[in-house]
Protein backbone atom coordinates (compact mmCIF):
# COMPACT_ATOMS: atom_id res chain seq x y z
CA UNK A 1 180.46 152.39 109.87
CA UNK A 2 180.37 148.67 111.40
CA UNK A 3 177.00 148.05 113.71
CA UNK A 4 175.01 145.19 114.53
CA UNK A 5 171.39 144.90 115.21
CA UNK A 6 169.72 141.79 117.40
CA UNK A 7 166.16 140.59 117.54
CA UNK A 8 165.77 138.14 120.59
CA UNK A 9 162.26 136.89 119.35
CA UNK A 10 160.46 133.81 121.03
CA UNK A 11 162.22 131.12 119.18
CA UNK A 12 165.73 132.39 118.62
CA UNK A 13 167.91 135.13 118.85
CA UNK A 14 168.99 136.98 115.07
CA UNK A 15 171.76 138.83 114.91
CA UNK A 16 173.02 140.88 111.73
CA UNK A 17 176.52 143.23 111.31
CA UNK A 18 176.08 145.98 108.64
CA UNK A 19 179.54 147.43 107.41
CA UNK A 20 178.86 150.75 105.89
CA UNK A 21 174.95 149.37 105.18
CA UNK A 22 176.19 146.39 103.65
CA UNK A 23 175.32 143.00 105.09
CA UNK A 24 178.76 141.73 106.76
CA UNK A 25 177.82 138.45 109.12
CA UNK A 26 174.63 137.22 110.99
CA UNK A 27 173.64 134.57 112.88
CA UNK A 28 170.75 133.08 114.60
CA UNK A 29 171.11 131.81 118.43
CA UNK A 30 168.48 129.33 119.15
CA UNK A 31 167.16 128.34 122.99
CA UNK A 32 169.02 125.96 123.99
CA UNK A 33 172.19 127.64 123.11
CA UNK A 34 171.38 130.35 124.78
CA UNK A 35 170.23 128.05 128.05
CA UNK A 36 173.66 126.89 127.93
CA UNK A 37 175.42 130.19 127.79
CA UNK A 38 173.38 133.73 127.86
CA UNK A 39 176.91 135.59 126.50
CA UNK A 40 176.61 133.22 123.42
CA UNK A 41 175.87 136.24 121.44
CA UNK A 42 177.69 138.78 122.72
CA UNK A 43 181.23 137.04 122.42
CA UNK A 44 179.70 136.13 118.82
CA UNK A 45 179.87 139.90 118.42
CA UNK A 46 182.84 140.82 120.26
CA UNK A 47 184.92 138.48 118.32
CA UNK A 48 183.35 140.12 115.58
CA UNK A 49 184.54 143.51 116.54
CA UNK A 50 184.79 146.64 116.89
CA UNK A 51 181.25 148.20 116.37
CA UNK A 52 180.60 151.97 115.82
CA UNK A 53 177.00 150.68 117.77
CA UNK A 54 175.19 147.78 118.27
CA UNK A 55 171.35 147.62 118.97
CA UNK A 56 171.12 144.76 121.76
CA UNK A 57 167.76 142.76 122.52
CA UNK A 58 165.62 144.97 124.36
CA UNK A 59 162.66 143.32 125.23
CA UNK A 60 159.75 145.70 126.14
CA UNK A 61 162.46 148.58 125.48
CA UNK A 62 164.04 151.48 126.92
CA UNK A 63 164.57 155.30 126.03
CA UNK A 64 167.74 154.97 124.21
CA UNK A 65 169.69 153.78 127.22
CA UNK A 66 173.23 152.68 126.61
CA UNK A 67 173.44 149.74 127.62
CA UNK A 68 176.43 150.11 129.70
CA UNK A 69 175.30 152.41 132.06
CA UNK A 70 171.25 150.14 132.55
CA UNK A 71 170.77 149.57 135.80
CA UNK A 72 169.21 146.41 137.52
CA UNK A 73 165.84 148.38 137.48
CA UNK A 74 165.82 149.20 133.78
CA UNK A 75 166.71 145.61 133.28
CA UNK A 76 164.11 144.36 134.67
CA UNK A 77 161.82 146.36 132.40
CA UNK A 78 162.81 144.91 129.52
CA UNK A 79 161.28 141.62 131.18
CA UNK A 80 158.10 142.63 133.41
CA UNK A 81 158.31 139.95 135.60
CA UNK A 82 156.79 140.14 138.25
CA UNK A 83 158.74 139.62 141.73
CA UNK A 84 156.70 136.14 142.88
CA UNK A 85 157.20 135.02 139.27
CA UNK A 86 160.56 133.95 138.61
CA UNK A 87 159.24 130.75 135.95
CA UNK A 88 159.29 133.36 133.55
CA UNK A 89 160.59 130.49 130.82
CA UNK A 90 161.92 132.35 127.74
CA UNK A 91 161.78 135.80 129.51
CA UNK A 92 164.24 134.29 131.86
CA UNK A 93 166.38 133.26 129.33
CA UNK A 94 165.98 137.27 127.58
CA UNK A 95 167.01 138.71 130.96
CA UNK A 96 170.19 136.65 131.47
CA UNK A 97 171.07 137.84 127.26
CA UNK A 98 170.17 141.40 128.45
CA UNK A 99 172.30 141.24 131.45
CA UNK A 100 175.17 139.83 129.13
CA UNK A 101 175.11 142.33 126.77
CA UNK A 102 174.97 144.84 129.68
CA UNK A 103 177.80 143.78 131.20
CA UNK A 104 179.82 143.46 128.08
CA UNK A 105 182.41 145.88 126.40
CA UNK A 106 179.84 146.31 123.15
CA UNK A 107 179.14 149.78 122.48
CA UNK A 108 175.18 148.37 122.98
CA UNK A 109 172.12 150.24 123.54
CA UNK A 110 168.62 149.45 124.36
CA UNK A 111 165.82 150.42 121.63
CA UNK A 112 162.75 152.08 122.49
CA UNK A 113 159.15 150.17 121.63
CA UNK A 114 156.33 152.06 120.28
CA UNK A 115 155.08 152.66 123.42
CA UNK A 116 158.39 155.17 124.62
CA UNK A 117 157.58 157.47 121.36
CA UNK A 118 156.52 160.56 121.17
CA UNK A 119 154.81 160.41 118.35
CA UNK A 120 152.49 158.13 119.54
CA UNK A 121 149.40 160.23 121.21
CA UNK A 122 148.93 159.78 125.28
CA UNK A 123 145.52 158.85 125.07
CA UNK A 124 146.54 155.82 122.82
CA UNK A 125 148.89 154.87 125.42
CA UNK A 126 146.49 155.00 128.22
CA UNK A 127 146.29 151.61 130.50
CA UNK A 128 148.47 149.71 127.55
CA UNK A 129 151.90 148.83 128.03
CA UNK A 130 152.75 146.86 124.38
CA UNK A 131 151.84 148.90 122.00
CA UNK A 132 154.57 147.41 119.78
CA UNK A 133 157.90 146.11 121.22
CA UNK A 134 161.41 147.13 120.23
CA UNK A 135 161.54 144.13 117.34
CA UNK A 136 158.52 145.06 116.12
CA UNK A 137 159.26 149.20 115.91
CA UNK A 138 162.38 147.76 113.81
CA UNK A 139 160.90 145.59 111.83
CA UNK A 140 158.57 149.02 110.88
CA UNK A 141 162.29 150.82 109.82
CA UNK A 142 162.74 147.76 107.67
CA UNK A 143 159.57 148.20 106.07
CA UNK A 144 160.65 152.00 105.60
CA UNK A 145 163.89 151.62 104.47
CA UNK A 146 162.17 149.31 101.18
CA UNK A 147 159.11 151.35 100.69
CA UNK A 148 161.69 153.88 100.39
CA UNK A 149 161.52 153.94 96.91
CA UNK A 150 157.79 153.43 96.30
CA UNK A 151 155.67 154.63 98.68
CA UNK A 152 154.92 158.41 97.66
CA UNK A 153 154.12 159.79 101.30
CA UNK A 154 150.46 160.72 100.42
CA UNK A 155 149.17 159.15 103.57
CA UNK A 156 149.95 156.06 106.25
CA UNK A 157 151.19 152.43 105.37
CA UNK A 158 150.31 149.39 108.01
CA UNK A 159 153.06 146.90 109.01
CA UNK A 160 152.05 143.89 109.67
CA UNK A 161 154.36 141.25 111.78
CA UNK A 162 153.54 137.62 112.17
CA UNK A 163 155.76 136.25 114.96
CA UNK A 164 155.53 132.59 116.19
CA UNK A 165 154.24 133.75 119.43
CA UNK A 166 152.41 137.15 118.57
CA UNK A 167 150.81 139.15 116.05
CA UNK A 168 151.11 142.87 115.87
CA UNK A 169 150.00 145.67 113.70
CA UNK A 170 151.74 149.39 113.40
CA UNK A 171 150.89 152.45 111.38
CA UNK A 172 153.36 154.59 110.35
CA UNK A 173 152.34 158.41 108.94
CA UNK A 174 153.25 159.94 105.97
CA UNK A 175 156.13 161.76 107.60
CA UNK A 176 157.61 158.23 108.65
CA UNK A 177 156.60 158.65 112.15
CA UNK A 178 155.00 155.60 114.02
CA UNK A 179 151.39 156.57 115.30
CA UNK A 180 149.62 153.87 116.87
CA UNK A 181 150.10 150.07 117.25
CA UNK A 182 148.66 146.81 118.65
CA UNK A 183 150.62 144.06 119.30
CA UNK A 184 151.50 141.16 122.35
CA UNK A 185 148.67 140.46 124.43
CA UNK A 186 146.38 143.40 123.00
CA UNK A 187 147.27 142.26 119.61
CA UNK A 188 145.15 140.32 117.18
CA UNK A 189 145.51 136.84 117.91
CA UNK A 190 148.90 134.97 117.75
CA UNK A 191 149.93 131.53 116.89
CA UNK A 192 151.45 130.36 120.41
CA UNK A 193 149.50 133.70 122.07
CA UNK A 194 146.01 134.10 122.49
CA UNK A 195 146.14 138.34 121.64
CA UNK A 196 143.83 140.53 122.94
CA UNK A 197 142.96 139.08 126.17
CA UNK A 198 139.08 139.28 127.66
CA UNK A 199 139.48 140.36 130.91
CA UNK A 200 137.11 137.90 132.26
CA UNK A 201 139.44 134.93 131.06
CA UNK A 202 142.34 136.55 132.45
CA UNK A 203 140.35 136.96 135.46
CA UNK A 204 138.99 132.90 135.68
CA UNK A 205 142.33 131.68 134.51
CA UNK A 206 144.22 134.28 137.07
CA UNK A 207 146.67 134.34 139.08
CA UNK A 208 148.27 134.94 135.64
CA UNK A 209 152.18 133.45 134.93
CA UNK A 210 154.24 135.23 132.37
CA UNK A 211 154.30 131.89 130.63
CA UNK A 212 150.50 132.00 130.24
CA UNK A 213 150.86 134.71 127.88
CA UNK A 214 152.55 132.57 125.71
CA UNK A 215 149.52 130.00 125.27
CA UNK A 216 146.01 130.13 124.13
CA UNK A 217 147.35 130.99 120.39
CA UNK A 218 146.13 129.90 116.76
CA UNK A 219 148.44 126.68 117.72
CA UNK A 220 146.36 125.20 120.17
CA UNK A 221 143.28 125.04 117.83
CA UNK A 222 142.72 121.34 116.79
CA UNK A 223 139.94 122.09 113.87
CA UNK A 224 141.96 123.34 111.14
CA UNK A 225 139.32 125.71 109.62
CA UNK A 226 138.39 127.32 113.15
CA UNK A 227 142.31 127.92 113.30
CA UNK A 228 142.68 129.89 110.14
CA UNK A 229 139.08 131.91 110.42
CA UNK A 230 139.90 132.94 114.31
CA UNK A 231 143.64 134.02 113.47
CA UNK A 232 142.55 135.74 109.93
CA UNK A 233 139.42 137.41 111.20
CA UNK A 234 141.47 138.87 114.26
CA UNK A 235 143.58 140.07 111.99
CA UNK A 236 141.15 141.72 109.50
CA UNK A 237 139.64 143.60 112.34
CA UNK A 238 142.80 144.55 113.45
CA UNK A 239 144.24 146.17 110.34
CA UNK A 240 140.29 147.33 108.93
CA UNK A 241 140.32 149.17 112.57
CA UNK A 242 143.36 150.94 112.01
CA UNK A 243 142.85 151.61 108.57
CA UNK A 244 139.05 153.32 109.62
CA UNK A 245 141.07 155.13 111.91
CA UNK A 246 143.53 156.73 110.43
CA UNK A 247 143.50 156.81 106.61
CA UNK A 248 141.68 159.47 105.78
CA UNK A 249 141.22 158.26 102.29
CA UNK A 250 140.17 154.82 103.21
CA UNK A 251 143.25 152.90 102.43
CA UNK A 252 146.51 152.46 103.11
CA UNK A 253 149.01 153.43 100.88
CA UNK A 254 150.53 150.19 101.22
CA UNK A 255 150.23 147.30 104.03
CA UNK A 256 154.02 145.47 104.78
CA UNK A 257 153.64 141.90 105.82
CA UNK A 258 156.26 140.81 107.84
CA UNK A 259 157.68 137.33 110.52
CA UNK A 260 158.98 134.41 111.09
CA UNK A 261 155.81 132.23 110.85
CA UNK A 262 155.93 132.88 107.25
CA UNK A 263 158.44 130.42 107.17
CA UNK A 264 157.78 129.09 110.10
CA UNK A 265 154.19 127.66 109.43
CA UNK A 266 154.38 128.43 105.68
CA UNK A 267 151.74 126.51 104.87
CA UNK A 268 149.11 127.93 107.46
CA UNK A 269 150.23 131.76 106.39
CA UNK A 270 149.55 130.44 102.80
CA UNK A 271 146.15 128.69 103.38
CA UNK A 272 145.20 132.45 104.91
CA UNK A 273 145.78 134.12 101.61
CA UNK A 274 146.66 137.27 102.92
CA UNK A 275 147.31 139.31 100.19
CA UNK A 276 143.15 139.19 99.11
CA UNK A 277 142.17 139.37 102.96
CA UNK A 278 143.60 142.37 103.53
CA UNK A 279 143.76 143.93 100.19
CA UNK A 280 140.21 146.29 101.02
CA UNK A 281 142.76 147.97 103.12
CA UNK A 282 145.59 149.34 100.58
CA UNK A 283 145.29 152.03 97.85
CA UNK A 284 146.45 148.95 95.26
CA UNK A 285 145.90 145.36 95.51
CA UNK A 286 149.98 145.22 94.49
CA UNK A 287 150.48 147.55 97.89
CA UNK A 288 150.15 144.21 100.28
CA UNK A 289 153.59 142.69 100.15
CA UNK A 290 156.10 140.80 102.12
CA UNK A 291 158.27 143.77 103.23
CA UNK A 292 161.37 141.55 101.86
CA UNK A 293 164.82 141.77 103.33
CA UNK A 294 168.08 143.35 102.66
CA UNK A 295 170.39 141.58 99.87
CA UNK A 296 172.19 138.76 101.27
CA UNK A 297 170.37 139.05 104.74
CA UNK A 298 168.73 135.58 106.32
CA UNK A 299 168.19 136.38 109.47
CA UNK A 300 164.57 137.55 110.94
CA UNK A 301 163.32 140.76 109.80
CA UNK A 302 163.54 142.94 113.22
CA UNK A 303 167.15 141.77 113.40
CA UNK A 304 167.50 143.11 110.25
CA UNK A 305 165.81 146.38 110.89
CA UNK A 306 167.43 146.91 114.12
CA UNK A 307 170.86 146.76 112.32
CA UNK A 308 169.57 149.66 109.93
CA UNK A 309 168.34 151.52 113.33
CA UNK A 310 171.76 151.18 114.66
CA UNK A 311 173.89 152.47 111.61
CA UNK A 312 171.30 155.90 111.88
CA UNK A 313 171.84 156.27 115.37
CA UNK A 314 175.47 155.98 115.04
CA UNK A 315 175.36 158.79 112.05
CA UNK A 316 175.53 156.05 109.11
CA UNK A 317 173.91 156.19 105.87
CA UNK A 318 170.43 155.57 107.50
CA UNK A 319 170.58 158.66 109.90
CA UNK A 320 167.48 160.09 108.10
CA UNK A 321 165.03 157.34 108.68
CA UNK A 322 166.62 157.59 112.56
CA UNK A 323 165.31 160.74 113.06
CA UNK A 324 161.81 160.81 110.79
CA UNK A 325 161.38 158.03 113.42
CA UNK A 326 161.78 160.40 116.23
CA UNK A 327 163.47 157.54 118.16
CA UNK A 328 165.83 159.93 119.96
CA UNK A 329 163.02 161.72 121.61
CA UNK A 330 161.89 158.56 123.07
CA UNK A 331 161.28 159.18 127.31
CA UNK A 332 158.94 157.25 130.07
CA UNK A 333 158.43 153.75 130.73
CA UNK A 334 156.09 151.23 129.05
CA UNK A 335 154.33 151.18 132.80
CA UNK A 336 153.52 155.03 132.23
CA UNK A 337 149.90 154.70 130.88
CA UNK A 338 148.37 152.75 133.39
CA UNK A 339 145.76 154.03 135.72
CA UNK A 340 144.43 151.24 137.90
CA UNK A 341 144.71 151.81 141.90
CA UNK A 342 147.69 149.45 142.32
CA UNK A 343 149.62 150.97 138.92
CA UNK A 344 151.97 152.38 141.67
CA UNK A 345 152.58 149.29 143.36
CA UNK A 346 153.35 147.49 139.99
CA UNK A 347 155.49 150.69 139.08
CA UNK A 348 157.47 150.14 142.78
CA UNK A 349 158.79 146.95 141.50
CA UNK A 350 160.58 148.10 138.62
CA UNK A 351 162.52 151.37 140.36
């Protein structure tokens, strides 16, 4: 069984090849490559050939759609730009990648995010459209796939993913299924993104570019203490909120800590001391760890986890964490939830 998973992420594009869920090859694109030439990846892979599967970058996600047969409309899903907003910056670079790998003779398909699953309630899907994107519902099979042999099942675990653009947060049930997640702009606050936007701002700021999601972050704070307090105490509430809500015993059986601004901004992530913040929230101190990659792997964690996704999809050795996922039963659009009077006008664009 030869697959590949891919993790576009803000600052570079990871790519990992499993053969027979052993780490093969990776590779990590970075922007300006990808400027240059948006197939960069995909002939990467295709010289790299042939794949069983491979999970392509998929952005705000699909239902399982092979990639092959996307159309322009489902494409532009993955990106939610809007039509007068074409400066999408990075998300313009994703949707020239996506088109690449859609037009390319990889056996690719687009992942779901957390938003597409059915395990995740309606009413917690209700005027939100990133409850978790497709990188961070892999870096959660990751974080399954090594608690694998520790984490008894007696109730939830929280994985946490630090990204050097956003934060997110998802919580995964005793039966492996993902429940409920924050994350993007409704997340706890990033380091390039501000989270959880007050509609006010968004109003006083507005009209709203993509790229302004991508500012107002942890970054931008010049006093060093307000910098950590603000992005830890988002966090906190974040993860305490989750935990109040759905651990009936108080605490997480374990909390995964996961992303690329651990090595990114290593020294911020260590001045937040993570493990004792967030501790009140797992079973055991020892339960908040880095959720640690597979042997020989380098590349970014989602990348990583999206390689295990696509070895169970194609019937591989990690089949069973496929379907305790559910991710087959995946349907609807991330637009699905909202409610507002012009929902159907924003839906129109993307048909």
């Amino acid at each position: 069984m030869r697959v590949a998973g891919c993790d576009p992420g803000t600052s570079a594009l990871d790519v990992l090849i499993l053969d027979d869920g052993t780490v093969a090859d990776q590779a990590r694109f970075e922007p300006e490559q990808l400027r240059a030439d948006p197939a960069a990846a995909v002939a990467w892979l295709v010289a790299r050939g042939p794949f069983d599967l491979v999970a392509a970058p998929s952005g705000y996600g699909l239902p399982l759609v092979r990639a092959a047969e996307a159309t322009d409309a489902q494409l532009a899903q993955l990106s939610l730009l809007r039509p007068d907003d074409r400066g999408g910056g990075g998300v313009t670079r994703f949707s020239a990648v996506a088109r690449a790998f859609r037009d390319s003779p990889l056996p690719a398909v687009f992942l779901p995010g957390v938003a597409h699953l059915p395990t995740v309630p309606a009413h917690r899907k209700v005027n939100r459209i990133d409850l978790g994107t497709p990188d961070k519902l892999a870096v959660a099979a990751l974080a399954l796939h090594q608690l694998s042999g520790t984490w008894n099942q007696d109730g939830p675990v929280c994985v946490v993913e630090l990204g050097t653009s956003f934060s997110a947060a998802l919580v995964v049930n005793e039966r492996g299924e993902i429940v409920d997640g924050v994350g993007g702009t409704g997340g706890p606050l990033g380091w390039r993104s501000a989270g959880g936007w007050d509609g006010e701002a968004a109003y006083l700021l507005g009209p709203l570019t993509k790229a302004d999601l991508f500012a107002g972050g942890a970054a931008e704070l010049t006093d060093d203490a307000a910098r950590c307090s603000a992005y830890l105490e988002s966090l906190v509430r974040t993860v305490g909120g989750l935990c109040g809500l759905h651990e009936p015993h108080e605490r997480f059986e374990a909390v995964a800590l996961s992303g690329r601004l651990f090595a990114a901004e290593s020294a911020f992530v260590e001045s937040l001391h993570l493990t004792e913040a967030l501790a009140p929230f797992a079973r055991f101190g020892s339960a908040v760890a880095p959720v640690g990659s597979l042997p020989g792997a380098w590349v970014k964690e989602a990348a990583q986890g999206a390689a295990l996704i696509a070895d169970g999809l194609a019937g591989g050795s990690h089949a069973e964490l496929v379907s305790r996922m559910r991710l087959r039963e995946a349907t609807g659009s991330v637009l699905d939830g909202l409610t507002h009077q012009r929902a159907a006008a924003v839906r129109a664009w993307f048909q």
